[in-house]
N, C-alpha and C. Protein backbone atom coordinates (compact mmCIF):
# COMPACT_ATOMS: atom_id res chain seq x y z
N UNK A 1 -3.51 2.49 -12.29
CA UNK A 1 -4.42 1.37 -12.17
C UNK A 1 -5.29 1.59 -10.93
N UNK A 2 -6.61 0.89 -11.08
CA UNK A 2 -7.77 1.32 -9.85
C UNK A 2 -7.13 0.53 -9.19
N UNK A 3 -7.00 0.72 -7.78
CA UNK A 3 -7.17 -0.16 -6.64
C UNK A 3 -8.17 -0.34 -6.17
N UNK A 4 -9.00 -1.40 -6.13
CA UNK A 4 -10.35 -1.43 -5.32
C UNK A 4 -10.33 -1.79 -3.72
N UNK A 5 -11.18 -1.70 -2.79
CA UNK A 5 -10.81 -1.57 -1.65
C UNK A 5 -12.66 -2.69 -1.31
N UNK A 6 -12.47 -3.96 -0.50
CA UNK A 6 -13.66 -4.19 -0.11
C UNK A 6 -13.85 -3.18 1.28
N UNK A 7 -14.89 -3.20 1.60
CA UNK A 7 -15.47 -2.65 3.10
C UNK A 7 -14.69 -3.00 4.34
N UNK A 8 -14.82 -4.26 4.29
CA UNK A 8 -13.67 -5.34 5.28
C UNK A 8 -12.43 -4.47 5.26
N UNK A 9 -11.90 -4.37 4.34
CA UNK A 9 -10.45 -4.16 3.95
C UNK A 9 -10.49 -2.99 4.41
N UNK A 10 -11.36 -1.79 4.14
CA UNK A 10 -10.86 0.06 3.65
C UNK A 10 -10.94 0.12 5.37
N UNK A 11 -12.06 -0.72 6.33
CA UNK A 11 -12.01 -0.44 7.50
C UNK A 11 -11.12 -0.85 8.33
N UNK A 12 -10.67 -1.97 7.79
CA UNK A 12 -8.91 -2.11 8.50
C UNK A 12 -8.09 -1.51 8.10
N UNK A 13 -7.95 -0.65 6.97
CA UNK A 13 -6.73 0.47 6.82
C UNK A 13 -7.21 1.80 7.99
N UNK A 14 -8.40 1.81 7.90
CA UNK A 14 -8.39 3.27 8.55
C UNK A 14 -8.47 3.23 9.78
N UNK A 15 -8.36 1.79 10.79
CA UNK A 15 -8.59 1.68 12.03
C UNK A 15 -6.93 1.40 12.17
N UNK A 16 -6.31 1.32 11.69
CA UNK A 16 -4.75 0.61 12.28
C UNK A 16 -4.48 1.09 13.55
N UNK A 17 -4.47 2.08 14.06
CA UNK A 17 -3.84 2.92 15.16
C UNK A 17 -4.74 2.12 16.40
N UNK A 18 -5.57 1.45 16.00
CA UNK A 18 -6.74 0.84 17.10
C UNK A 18 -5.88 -0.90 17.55
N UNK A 19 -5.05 -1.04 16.28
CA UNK A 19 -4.16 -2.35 16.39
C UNK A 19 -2.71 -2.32 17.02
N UNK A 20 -1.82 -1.44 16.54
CA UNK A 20 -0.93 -1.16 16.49
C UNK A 20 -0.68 0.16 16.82
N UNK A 21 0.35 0.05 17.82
CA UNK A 21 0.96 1.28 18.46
C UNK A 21 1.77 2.27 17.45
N UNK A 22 1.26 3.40 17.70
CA UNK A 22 2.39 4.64 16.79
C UNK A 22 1.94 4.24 15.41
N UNK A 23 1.03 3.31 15.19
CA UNK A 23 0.26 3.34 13.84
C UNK A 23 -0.50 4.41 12.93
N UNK A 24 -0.60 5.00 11.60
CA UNK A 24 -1.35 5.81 11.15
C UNK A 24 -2.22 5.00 10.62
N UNK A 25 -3.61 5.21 10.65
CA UNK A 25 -4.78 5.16 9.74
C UNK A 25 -4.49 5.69 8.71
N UNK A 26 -4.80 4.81 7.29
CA UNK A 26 -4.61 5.48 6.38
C UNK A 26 -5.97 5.23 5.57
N UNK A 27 -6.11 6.08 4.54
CA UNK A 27 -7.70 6.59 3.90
C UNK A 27 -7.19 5.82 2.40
N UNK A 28 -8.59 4.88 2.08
CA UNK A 28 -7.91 4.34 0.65
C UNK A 28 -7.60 5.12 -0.31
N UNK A 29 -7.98 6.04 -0.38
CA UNK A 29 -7.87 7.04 -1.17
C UNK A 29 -6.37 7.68 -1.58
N UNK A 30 -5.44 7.57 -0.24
CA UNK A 30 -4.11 7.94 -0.11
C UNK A 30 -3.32 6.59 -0.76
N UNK A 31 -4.04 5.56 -0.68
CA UNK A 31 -3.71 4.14 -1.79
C UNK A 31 -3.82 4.27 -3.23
N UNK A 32 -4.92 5.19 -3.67
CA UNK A 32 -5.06 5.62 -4.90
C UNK A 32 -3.58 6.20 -5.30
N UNK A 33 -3.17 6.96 -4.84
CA UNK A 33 -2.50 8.10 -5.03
C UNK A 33 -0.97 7.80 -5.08
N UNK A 34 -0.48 6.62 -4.18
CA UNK A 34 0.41 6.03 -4.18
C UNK A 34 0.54 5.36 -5.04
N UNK A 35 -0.27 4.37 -5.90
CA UNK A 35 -0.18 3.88 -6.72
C UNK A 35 -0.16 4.35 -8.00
N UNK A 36 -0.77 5.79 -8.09
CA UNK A 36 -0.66 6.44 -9.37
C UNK A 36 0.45 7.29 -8.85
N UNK A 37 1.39 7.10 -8.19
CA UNK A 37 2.71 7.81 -7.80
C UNK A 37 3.74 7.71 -9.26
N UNK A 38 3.66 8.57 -10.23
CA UNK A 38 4.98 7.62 -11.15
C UNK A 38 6.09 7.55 -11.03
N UNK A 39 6.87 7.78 -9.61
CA UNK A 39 7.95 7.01 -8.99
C UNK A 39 7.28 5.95 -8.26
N UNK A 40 6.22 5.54 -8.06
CA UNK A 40 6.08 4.43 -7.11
C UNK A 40 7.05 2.88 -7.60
N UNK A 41 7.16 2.56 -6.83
CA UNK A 41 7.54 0.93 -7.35
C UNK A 41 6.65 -0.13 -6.71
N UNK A 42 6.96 -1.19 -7.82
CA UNK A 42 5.86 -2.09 -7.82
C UNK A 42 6.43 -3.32 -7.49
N UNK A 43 6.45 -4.64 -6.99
CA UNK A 43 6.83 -5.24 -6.48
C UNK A 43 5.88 -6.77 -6.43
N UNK A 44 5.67 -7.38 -8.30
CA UNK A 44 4.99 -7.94 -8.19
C UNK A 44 5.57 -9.64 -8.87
N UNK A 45 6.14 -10.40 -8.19
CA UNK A 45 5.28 -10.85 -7.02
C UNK A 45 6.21 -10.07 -5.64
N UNK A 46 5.42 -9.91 -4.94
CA UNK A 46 6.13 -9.22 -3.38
C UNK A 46 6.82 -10.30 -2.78
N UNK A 47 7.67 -9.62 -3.00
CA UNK A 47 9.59 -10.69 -2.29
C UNK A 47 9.36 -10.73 -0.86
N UNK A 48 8.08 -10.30 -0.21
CA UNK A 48 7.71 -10.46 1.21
C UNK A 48 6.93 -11.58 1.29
N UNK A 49 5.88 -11.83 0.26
CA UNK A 49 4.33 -12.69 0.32
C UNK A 49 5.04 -14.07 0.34
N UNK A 50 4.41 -14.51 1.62
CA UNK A 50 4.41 -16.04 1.64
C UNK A 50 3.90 -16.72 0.44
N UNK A 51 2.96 -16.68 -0.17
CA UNK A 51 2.11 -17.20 -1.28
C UNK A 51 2.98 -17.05 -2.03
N UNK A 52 3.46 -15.97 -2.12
CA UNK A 52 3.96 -15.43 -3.75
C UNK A 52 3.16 -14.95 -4.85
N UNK A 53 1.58 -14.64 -3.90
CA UNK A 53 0.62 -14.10 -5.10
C UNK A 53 0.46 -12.65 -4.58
N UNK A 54 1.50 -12.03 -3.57
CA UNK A 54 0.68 -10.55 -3.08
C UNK A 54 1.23 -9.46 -4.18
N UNK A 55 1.18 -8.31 -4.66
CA UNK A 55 1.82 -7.56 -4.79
C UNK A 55 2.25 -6.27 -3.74
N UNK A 56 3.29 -5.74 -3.95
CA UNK A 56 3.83 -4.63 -3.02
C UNK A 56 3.89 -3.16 -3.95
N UNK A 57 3.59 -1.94 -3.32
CA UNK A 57 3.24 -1.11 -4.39
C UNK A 57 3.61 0.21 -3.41
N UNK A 58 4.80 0.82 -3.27
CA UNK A 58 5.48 1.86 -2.18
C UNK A 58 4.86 3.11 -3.09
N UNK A 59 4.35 4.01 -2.90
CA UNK A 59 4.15 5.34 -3.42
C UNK A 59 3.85 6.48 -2.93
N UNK A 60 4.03 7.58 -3.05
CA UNK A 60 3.81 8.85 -2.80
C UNK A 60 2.28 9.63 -2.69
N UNK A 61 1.76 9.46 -1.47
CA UNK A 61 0.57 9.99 -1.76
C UNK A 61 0.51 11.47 -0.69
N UNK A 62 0.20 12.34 -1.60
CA UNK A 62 -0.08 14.22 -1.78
C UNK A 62 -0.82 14.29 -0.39
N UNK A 63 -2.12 13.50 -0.54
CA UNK A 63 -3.10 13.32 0.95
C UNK A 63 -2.35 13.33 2.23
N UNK A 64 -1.51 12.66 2.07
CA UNK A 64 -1.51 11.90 3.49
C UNK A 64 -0.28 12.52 3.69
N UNK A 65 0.63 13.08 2.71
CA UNK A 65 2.31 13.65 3.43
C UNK A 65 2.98 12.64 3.60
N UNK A 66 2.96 11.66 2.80
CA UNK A 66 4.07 11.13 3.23
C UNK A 66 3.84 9.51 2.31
N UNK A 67 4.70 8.90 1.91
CA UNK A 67 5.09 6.91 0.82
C UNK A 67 4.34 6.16 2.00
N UNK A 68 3.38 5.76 1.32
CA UNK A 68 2.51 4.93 1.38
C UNK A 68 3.09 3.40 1.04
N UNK A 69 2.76 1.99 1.51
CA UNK A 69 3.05 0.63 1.18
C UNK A 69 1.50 0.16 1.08
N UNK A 70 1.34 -0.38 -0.43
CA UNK A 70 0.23 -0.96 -0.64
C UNK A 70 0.44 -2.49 -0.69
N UNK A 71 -0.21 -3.18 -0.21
CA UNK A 71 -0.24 -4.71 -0.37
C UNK A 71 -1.58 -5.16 -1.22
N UNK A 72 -1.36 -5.78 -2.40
CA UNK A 72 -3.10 -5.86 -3.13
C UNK A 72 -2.63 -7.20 -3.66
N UNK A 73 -3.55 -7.84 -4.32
CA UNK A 73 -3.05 -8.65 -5.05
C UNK A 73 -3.91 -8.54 -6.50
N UNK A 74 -4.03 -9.53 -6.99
CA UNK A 74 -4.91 -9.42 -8.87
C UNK A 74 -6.44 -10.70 -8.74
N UNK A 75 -7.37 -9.93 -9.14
CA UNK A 75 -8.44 -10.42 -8.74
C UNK A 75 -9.25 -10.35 -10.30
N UNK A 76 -8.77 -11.57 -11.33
CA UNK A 76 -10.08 -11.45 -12.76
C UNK A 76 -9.37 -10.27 -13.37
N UNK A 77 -8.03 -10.06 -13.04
CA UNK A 77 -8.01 -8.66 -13.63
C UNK A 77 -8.10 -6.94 -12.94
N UNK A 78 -8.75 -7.28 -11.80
CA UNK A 78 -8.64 -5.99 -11.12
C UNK A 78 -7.61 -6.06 -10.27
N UNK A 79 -7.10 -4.80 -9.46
CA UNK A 79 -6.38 -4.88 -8.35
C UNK A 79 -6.84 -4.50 -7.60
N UNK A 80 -6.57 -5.68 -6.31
CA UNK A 80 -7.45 -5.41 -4.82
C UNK A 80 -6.40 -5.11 -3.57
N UNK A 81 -7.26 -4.32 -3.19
CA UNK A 81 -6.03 -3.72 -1.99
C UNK A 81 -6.23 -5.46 -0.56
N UNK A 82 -4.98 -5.45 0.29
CA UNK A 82 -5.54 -6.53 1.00
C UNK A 82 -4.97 -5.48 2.64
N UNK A 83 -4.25 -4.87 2.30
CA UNK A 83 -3.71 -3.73 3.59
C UNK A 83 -2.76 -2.52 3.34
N UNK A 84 -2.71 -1.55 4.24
CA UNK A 84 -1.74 -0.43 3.28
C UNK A 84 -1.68 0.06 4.91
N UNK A 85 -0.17 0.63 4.30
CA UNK A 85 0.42 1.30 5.90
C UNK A 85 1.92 2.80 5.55
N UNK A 86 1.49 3.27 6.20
CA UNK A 86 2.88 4.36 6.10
C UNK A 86 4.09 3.61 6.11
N UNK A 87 4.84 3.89 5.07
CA UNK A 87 6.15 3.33 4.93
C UNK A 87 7.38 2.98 5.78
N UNK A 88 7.99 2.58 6.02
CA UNK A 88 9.26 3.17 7.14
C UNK A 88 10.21 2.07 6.29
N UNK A 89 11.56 1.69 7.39
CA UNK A 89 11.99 0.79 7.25
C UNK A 89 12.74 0.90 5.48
N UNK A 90 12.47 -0.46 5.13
CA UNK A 90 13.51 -1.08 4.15
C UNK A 90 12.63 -0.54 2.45
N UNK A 91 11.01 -0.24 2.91
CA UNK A 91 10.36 0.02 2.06
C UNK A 91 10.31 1.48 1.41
N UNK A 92 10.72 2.49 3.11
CA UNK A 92 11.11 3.89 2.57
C UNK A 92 12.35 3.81 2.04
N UNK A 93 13.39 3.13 2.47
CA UNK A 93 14.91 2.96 1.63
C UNK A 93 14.60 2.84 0.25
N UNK A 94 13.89 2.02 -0.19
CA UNK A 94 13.70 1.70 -1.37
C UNK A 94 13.48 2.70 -2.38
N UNK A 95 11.99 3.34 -1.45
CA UNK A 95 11.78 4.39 -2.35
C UNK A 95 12.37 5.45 -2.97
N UNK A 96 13.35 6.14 -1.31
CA UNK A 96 13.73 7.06 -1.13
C UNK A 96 15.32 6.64 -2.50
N UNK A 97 15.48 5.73 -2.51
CA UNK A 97 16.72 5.48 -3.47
C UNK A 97 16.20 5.17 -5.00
N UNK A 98 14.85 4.99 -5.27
CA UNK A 98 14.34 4.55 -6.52
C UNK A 98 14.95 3.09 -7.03
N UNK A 99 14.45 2.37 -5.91
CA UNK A 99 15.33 1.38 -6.71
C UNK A 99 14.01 0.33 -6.98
């Protein structure tokens, strides 16, 4: 599935390291890739999102070396990215176990 990325958005993925310490910038493109991961898992509604409208989307992207965490939600039908970050934590567990 496309992930679309507004301007707003693709420039806060690729500035992270400007926010957050020991942060990677990541390129939407490495969001593409995660999401067409077919081990990725999907996580919709995200058992994180306050709302309960985000989705969570952990995947493998080739680009970047290394599981990607997409946060998007559903927009008319498309999917919109809202932030994406190198994995760690409970989200690489996940992956790393396929669960």
């Amino acid at each position: 599935m496309l992930i679309e990325w507004s301007e707003e958005a693709a420039s806060h993925i690729r500035s992270r390291s400007c926010r957050h310490r020991d942060a990677v910038d990541i390129e939407s493109e490495w969001t593409q890739e995660a999401t067409d991961d077919p081990d990725a898992l999907w996580f919709e509604p995200d058992p994180k999102s306050a709302s309960g409208l985000g989705i969570r989307i952990i995947g493998y992207s080739v680009s970047a070396g290394f599981v990607v965490t997409v946060i998007g939600y559903h927009d008319h039908r498309r999917l919109r990215g809202a932030t994406a970050y190198k994995s760690g934590g409970s989200d690489l567990r996940a992956y790393r176990e396929g669960l």
